[in-house]
C-alpha atoms as a PDB file:
ATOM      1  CA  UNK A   1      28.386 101.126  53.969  1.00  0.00           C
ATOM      2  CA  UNK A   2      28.627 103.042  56.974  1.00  0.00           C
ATOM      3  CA  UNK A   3      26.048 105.667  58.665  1.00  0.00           C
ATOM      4  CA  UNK A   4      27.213 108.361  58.490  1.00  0.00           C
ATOM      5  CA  UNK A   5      27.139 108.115  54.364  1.00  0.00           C
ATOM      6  CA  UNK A   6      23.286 107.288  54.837  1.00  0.00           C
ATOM      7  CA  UNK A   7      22.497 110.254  57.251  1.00  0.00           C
ATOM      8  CA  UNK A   8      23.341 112.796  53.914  1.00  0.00           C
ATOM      9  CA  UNK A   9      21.062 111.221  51.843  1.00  0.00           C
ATOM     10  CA  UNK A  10      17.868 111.402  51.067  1.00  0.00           C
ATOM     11  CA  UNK A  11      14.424 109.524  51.768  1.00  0.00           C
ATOM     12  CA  UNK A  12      13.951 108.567  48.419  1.00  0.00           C
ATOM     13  CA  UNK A  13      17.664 107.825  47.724  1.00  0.00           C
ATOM     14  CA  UNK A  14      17.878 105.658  51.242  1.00  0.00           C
ATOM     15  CA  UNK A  15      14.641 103.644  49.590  1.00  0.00           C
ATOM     16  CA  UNK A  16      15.893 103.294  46.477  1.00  0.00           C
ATOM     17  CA  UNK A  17      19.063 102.044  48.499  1.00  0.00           C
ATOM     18  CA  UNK A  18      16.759  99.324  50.704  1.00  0.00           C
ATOM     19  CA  UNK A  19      15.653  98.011  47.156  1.00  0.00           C
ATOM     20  CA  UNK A  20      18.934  97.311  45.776  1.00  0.00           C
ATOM     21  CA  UNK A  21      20.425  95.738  49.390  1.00  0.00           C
ATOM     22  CA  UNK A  22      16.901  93.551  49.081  1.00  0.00           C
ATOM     23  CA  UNK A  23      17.838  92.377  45.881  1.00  0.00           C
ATOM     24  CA  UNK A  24      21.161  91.983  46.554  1.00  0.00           C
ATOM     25  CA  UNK A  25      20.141  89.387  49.799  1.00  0.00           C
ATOM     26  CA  UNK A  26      17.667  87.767  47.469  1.00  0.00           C
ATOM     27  CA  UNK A  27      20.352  86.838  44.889  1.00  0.00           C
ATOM     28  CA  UNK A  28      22.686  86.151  47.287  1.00  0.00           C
ATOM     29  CA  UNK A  29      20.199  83.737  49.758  1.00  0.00           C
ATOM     30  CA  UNK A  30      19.194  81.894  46.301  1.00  0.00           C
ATOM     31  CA  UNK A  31      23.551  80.977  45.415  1.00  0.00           C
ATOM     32  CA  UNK A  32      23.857  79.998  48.923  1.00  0.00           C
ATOM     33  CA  UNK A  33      20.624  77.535  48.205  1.00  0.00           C
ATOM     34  CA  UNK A  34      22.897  75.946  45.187  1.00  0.00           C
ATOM     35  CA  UNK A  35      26.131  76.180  46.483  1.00  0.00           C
ATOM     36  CA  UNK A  36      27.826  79.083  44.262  1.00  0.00           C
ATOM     37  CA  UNK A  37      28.420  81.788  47.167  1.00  0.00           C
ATOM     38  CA  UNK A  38      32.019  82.251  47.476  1.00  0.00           C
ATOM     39  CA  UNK A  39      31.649  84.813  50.280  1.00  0.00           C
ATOM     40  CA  UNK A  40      28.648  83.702  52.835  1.00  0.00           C
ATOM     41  CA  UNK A  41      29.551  86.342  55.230  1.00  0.00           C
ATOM     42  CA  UNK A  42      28.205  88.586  52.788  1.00  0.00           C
ATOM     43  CA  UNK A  43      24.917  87.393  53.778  1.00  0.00           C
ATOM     44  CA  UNK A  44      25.112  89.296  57.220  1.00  0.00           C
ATOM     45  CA  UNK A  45      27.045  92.760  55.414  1.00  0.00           C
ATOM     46  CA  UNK A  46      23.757  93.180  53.406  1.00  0.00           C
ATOM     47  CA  UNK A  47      21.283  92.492  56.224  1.00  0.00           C
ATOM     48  CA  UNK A  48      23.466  95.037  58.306  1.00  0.00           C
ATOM     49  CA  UNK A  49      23.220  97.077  55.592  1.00  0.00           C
ATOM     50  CA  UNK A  50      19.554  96.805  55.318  1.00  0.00           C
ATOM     51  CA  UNK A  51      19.049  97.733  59.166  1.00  0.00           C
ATOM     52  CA  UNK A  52      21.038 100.618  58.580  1.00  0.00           C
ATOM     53  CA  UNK A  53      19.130 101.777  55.886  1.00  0.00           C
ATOM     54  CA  UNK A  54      15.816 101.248  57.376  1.00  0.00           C
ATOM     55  CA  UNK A  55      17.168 102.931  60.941  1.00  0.00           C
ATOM     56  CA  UNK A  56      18.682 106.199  58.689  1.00  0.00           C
ATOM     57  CA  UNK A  57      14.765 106.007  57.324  1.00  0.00           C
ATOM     58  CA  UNK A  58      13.345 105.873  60.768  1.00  0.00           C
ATOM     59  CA  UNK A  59      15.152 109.063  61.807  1.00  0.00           C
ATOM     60  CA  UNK A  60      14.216 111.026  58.962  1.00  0.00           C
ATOM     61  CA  UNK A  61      10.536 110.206  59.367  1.00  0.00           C
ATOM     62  CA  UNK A  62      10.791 111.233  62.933  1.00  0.00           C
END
């Protein structure tokens, strides 16, 4: 996801967005606990992700 997608979108699409990437790193942190990730490094994509979101959120609150 890059920023420049999240800067035309909403607050309450960018929170609905946060949810999903939260849920995502849940389900992903709980197959890397039992060993069925095949892609770890997705780990750090959603929690880039995530800061993205919640910066884009930041600068619309401002």
């Amino acid at each position: 996801m890059k920023a420049s997608e999240l800067k035309n979108m909403s607050a309450e699409q960018l929170t609905a967005k946060l949810k999903e990437l939260k849920a995502e790193q849940f389900n992903l942190r709980f197959q890397h606990a039992i060993n069925q990730l095949e892609n770890p490094m997705r780990i750090n994509a959603v929690r880039k992700d995530i800061a993205r979101v919640l910066t884009a959120l930041s600068a619309i609150e401002k």
